[in-house]
Protein backbone atom coordinates (compact mmCIF):
# COMPACT_ATOMS: atom_id res chain seq x y z
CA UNK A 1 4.76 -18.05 21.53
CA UNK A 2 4.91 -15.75 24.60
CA UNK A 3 7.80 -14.06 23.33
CA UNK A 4 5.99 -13.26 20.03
CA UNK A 5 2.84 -12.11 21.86
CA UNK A 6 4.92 -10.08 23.84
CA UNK A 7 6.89 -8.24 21.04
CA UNK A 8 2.99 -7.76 18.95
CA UNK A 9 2.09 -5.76 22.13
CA UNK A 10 5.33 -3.82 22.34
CA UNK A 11 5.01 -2.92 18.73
CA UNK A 12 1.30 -2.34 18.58
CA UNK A 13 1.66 -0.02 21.13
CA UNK A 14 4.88 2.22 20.11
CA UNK A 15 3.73 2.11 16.50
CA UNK A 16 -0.04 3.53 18.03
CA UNK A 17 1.91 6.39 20.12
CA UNK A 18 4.13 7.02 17.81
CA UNK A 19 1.20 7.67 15.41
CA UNK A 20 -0.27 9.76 17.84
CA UNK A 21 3.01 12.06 17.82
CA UNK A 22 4.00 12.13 14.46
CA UNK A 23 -0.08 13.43 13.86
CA UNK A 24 0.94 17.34 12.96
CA UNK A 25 -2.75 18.12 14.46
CA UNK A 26 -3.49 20.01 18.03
CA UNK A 27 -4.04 17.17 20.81
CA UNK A 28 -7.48 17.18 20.98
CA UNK A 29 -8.04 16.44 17.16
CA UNK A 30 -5.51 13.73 16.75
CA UNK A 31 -6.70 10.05 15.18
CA UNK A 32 -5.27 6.74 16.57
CA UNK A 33 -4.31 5.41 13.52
CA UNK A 34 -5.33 1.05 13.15
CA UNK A 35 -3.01 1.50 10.14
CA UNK A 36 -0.17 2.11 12.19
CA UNK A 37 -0.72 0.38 14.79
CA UNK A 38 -1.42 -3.36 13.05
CA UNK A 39 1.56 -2.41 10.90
CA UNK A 40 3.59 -1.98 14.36
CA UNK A 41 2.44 -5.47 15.25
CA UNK A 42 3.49 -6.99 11.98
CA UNK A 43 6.61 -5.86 12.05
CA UNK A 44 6.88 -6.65 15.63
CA UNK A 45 5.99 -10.21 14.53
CA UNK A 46 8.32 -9.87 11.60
CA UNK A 47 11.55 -9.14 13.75
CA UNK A 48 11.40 -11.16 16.65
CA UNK A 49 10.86 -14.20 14.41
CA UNK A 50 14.66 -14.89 14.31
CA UNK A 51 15.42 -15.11 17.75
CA UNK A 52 11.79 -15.79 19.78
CA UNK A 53 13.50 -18.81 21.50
CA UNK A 54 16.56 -17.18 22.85
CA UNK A 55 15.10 -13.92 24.66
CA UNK A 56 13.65 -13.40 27.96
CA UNK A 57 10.01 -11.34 27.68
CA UNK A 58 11.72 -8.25 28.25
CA UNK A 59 14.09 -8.24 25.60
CA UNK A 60 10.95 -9.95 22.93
CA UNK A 61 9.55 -6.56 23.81
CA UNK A 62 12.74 -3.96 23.11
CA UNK A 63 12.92 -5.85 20.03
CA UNK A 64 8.84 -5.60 19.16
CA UNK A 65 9.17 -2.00 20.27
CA UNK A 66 12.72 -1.15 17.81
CA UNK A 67 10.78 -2.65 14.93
CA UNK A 68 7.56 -0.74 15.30
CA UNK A 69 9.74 2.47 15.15
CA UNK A 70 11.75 1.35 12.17
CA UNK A 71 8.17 0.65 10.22
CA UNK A 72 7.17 4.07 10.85
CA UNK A 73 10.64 5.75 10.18
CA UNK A 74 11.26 3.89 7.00
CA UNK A 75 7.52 3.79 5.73
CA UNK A 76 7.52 7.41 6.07
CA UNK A 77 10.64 7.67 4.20
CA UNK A 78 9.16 5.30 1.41
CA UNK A 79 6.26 7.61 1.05
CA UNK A 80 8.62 10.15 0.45
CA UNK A 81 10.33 8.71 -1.97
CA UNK A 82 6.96 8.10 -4.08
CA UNK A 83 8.18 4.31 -3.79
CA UNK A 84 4.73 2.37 -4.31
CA UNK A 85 4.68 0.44 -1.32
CA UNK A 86 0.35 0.90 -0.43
CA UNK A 87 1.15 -2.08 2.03
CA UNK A 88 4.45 -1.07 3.86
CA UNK A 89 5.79 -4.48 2.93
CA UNK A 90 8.81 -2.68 2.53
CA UNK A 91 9.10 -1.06 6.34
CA UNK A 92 7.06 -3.91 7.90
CA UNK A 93 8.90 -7.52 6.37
CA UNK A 94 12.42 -5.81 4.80
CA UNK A 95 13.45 -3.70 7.54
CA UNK A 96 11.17 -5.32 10.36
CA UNK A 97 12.83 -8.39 9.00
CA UNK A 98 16.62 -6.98 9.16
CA UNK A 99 16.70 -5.56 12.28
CA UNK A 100 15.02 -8.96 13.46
CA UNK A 101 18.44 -10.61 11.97
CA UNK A 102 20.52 -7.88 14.45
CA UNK A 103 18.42 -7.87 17.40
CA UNK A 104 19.72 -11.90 17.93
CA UNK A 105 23.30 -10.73 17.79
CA UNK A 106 22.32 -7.93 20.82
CA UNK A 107 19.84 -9.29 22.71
CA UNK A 108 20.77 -13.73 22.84
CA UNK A 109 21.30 -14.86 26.62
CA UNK A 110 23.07 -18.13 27.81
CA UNK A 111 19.81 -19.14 30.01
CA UNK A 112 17.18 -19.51 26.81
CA UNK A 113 20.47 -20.14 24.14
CA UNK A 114 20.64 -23.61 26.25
CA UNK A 115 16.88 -24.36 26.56
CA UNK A 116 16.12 -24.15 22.83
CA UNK A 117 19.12 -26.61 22.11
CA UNK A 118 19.32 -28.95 24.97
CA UNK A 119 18.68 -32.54 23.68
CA UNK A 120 19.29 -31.42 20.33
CA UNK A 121 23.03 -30.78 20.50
CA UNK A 122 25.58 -32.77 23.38
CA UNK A 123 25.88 -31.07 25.91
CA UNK A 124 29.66 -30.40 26.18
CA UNK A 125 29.61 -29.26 22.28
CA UNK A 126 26.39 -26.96 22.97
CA UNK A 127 28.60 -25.21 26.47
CA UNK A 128 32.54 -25.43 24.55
CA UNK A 129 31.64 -26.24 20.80
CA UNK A 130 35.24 -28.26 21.03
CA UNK A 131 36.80 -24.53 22.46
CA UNK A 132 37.36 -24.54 26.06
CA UNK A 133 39.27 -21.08 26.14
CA UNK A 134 36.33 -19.63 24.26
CA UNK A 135 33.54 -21.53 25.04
CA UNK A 136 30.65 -21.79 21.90
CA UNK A 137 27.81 -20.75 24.61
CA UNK A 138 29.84 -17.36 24.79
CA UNK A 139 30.88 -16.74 21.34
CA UNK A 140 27.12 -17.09 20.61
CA UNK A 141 26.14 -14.83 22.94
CA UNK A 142 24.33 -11.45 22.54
CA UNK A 143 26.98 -8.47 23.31
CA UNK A 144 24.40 -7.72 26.11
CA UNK A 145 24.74 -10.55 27.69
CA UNK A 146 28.21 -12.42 26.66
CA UNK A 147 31.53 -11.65 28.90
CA UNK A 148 34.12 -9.09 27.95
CA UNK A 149 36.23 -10.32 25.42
CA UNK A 150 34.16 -13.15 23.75
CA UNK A 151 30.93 -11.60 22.64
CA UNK A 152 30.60 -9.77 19.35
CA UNK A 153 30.48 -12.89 17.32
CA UNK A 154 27.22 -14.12 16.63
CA UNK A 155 26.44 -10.26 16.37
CA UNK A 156 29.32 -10.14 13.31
CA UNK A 157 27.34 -13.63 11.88
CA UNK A 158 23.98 -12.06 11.68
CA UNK A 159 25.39 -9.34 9.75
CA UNK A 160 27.01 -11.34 7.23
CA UNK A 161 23.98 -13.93 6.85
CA UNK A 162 21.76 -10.81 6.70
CA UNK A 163 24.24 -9.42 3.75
CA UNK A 164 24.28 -12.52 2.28
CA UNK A 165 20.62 -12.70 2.07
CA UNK A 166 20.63 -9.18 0.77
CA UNK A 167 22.90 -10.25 -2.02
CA UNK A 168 20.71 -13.64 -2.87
CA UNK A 169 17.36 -12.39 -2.92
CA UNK A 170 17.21 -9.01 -4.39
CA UNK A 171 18.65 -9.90 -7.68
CA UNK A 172 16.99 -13.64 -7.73
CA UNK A 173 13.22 -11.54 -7.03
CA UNK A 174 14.40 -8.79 -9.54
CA UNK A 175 14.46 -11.59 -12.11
CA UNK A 176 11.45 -12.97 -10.96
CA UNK A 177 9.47 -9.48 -10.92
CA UNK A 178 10.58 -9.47 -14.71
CA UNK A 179 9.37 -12.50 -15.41
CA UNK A 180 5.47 -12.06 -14.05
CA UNK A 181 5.69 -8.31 -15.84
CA UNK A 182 6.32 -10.18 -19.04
CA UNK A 183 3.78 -12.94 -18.23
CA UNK A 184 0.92 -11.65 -16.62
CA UNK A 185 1.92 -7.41 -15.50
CA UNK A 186 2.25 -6.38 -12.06
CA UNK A 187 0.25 -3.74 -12.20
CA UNK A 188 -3.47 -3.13 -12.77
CA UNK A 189 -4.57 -0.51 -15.49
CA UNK A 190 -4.18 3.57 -13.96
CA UNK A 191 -7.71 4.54 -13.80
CA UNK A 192 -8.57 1.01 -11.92
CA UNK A 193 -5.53 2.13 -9.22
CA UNK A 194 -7.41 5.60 -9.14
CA UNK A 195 -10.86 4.04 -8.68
CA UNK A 196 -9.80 1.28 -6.23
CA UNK A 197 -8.87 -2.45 -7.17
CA UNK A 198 -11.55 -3.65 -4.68
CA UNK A 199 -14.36 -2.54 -6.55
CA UNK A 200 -13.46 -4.01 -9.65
CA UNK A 201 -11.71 -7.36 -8.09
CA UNK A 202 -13.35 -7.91 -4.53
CA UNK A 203 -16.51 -6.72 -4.58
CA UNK A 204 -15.74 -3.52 -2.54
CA UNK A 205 -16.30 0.02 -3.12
CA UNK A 206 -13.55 2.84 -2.46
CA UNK A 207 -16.27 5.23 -1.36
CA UNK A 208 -17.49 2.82 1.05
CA UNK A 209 -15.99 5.48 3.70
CA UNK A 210 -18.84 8.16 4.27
CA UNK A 211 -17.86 11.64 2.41
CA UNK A 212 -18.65 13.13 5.20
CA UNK A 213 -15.93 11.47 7.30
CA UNK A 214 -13.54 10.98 4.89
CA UNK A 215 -13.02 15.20 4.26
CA UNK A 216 -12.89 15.50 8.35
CA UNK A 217 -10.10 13.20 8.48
CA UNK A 218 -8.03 15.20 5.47
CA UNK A 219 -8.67 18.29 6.57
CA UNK A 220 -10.79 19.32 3.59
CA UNK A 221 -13.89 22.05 3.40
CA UNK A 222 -17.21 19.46 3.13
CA UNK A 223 -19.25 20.21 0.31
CA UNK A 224 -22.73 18.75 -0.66
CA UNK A 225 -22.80 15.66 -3.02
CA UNK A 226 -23.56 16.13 -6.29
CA UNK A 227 -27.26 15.37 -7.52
CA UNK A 228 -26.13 11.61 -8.97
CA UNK A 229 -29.68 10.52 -9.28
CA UNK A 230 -30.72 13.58 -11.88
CA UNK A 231 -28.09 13.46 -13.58
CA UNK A 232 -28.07 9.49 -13.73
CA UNK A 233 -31.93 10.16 -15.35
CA UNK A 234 -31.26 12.46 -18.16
CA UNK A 235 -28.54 10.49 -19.08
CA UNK A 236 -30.21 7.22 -19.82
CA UNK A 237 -33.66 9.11 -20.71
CA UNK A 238 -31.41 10.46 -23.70
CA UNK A 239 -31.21 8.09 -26.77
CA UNK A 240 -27.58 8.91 -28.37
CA UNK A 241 -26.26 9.18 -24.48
CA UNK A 242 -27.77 6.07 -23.41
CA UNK A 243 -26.08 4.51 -26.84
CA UNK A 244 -22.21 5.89 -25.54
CA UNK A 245 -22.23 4.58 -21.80
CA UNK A 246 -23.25 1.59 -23.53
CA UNK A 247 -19.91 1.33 -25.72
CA UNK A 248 -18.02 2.79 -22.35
CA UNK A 249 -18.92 0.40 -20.25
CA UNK A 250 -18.11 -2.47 -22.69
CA UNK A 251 -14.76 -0.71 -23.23
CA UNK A 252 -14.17 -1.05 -19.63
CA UNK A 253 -14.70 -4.42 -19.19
CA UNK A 254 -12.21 -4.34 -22.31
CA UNK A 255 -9.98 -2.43 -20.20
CA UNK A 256 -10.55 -5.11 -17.58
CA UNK A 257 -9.99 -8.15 -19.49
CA UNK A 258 -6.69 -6.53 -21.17
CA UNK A 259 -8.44 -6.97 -24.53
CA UNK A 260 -7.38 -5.35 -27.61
CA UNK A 261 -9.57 -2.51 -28.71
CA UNK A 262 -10.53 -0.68 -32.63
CA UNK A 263 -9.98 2.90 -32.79
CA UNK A 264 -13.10 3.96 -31.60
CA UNK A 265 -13.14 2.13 -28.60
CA UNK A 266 -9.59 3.80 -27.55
CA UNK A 267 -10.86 7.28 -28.30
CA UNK A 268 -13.79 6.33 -25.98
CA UNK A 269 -11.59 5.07 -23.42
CA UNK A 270 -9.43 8.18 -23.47
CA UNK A 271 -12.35 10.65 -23.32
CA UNK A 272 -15.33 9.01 -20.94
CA UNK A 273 -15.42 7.04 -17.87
CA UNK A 274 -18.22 5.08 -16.39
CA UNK A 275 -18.44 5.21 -12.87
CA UNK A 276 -21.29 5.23 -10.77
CA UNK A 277 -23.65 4.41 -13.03
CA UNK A 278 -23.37 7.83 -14.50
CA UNK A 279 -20.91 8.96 -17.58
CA UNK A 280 -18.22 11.35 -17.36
CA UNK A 281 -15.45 12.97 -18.96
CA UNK A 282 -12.20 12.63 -18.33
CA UNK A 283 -9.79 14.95 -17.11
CA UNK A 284 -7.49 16.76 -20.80
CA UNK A 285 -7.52 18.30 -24.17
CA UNK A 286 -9.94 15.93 -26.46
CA UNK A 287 -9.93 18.53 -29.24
CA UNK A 288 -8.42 15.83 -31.33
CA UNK A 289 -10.82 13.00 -30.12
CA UNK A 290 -13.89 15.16 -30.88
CA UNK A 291 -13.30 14.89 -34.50
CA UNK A 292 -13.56 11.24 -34.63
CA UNK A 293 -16.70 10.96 -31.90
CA UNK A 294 -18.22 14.22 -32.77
CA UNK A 295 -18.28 15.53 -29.17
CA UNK A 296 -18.38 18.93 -27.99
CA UNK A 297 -19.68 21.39 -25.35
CA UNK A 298 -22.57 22.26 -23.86
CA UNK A 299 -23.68 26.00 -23.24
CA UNK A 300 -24.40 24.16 -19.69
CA UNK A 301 -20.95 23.83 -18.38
CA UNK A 302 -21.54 19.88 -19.03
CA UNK A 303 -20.23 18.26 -22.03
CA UNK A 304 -22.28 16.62 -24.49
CA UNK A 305 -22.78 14.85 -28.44
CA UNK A 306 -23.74 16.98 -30.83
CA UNK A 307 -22.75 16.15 -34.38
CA UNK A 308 -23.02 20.14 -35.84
CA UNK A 309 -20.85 21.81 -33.39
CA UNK A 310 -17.48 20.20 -33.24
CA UNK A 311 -15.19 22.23 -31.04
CA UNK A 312 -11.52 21.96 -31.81
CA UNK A 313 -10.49 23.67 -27.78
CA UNK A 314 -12.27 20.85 -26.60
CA UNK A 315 -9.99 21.04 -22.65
CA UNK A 316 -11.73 19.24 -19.42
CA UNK A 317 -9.43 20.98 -16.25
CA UNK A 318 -11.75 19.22 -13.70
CA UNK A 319 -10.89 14.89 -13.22
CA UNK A 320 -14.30 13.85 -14.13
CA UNK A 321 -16.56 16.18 -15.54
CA UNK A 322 -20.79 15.25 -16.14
CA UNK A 323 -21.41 14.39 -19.32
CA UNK A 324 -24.76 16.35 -19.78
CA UNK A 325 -27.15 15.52 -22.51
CA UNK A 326 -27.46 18.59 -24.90
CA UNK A 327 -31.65 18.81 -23.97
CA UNK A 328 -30.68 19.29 -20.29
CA UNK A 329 -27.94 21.48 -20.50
CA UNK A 330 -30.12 24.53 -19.54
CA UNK A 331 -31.46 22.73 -16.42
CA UNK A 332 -28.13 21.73 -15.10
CA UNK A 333 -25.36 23.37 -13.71
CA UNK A 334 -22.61 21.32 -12.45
């Protein structure tokens, strides 16, 4: 237990400087980044798992530290990829994990090697294992601590059990991962990825982080909300508009429930979205979809129902544009 709680702070602690250095920002404006820094501890947690009983508090800490660095090397290097990995199980347990499996063969001394066996094994097969030239205590040694000559072996056994594992578990969870897709599907549906899982699963909203904030920490110009609570008003005060966010938002629990859907309902799922209790329009070329909903445009700049003017260059270049209600066009400009 000390040895993990010593490797947690190691790894918290690189993983939170090393955050601070790999920030491309001037000094002054640099973030500590929690992220990083909990995700150092895990895989601090991850890697000294293997060998907590047979390390001294120094070397729980090397190996804490060595596995906070690998999460943030390799995560990065997953993010580059465009490997979706939102939870850096990958860095954190598979890498955290393997270097864990190494770290026994380096850092395993004879002092702790003894104390987690003794009164488990005999005594003269824990020291010689049956070898007196080349004693079992020194064949099982770390190469930082073993003698000249004998150490290198329990280093060479974590490699192959590590390989081994390798070779056992990534084809046995391939199968698996095929399995659930078939069953159940590993993934949620795109625009509920987009939108966050939380709010739809957990209760939780993915613009739960003020605006505000959230531009100052990415760097982007801040620019005043839009007016939700007008538009929200003409939209439900209108009759036919009020009638479509109805059929959206039952298509969306639809969506949701991975129910089949008629015709309509896909060409309403492909054109609006229902977010924030207001309706938009989604991001594309709905020239085609117009002439089964009979939507066009507004002279506004919003988009809007209107049965005699069907536009066939019907193109949205924003994500989500207002849908506008064709009596309010002239008051609104998005």
């Amino acid at each position: 237990a000390i040895n993990t709680v010593f490797a947690a702070f190691a790894g918290g602690f690189t993983a939170l400087v090393g955050g601070l250095i790999k920030d491309g920002r001037t000094v002054k404006d640099r973030i500590a980044s929690i992220e990083l820094t909990i995700g150092g501890m895990l895989a601090a947690c991850a890697a000294v798992s293997s060998g907590a009983p047979f390390y001294d508090q120094v070397c729980a800490a090397i190996v804490g530290g060595g596995a906070a660095i690998a999460y943030i090397v390799f995560g990065t290097i997953v993010n580059q990829l465009r490997i979706d990995d939102s939870a850096s199980v990958i860095a954190i347990h598979f890498i955290g994990g393997a270097w864990g499996l190494v770290a026994v063969g380096v850092f395993t001394d004879s002092t702790h090697y003894k104390h987690a066996f003794d009164g488990l094994i005999d005594h003269n097969e824990l020291i010689t294992g049956g070898d007196i030239e080349n004693p079992r205590i020194e064949r099982c040694m770390g190469i930082f601590f073993g003698k000249i000559g004998t150490t290198g072996d329990q280093l060479a056994a974590q490699f192959a059990y590590m390989l081994w594992t390798f070779a056992v578990m990534l084809p046995g969870m391939y199968i698996v991962f095929l399995i659930v897709q078939e069953i159940t599907g590993l993934r949620v549906d795109p625009d509920m990825e987009k939108d966050g899982i939380d709010r739809h699963f957990y209760g939780g909203m993915i613009n739960s982080v003020p605006q505000r904030l959230n531009v100052a920490m990415h760097d982007k110009a801040w620019t005043e909300e839009p007016d939700y609570d007008t538009i929200q008003k003409a939209q439900e005060d209108d009759e036919e508009t009020a009638t479509i966010m109805s059929k959206v938002k039952k298509v969306q629990k639809k969506v949701l429930a991975q129910q089949k859907m008629n015709h309509e309902e896909k060409q309403l799922s492909y054109v609006f979205k229902y977010h924030n209790n207001c309706l938009f329009v989604r991001k594309g070329d709905h020239s085609q979809h117009t002439k089964v909903l009979s939507c066009g445009k507004s002279d506004g700049g919003g988009v809007n129902f209107h049965e005699d003017e069907l536009d066939l260059d019907f193109y949205v270049e924003s994500d989500l544009v207002f849908y506008v209600p064709q009596v309010h066009t002239s008051k609104w400009k998005p």
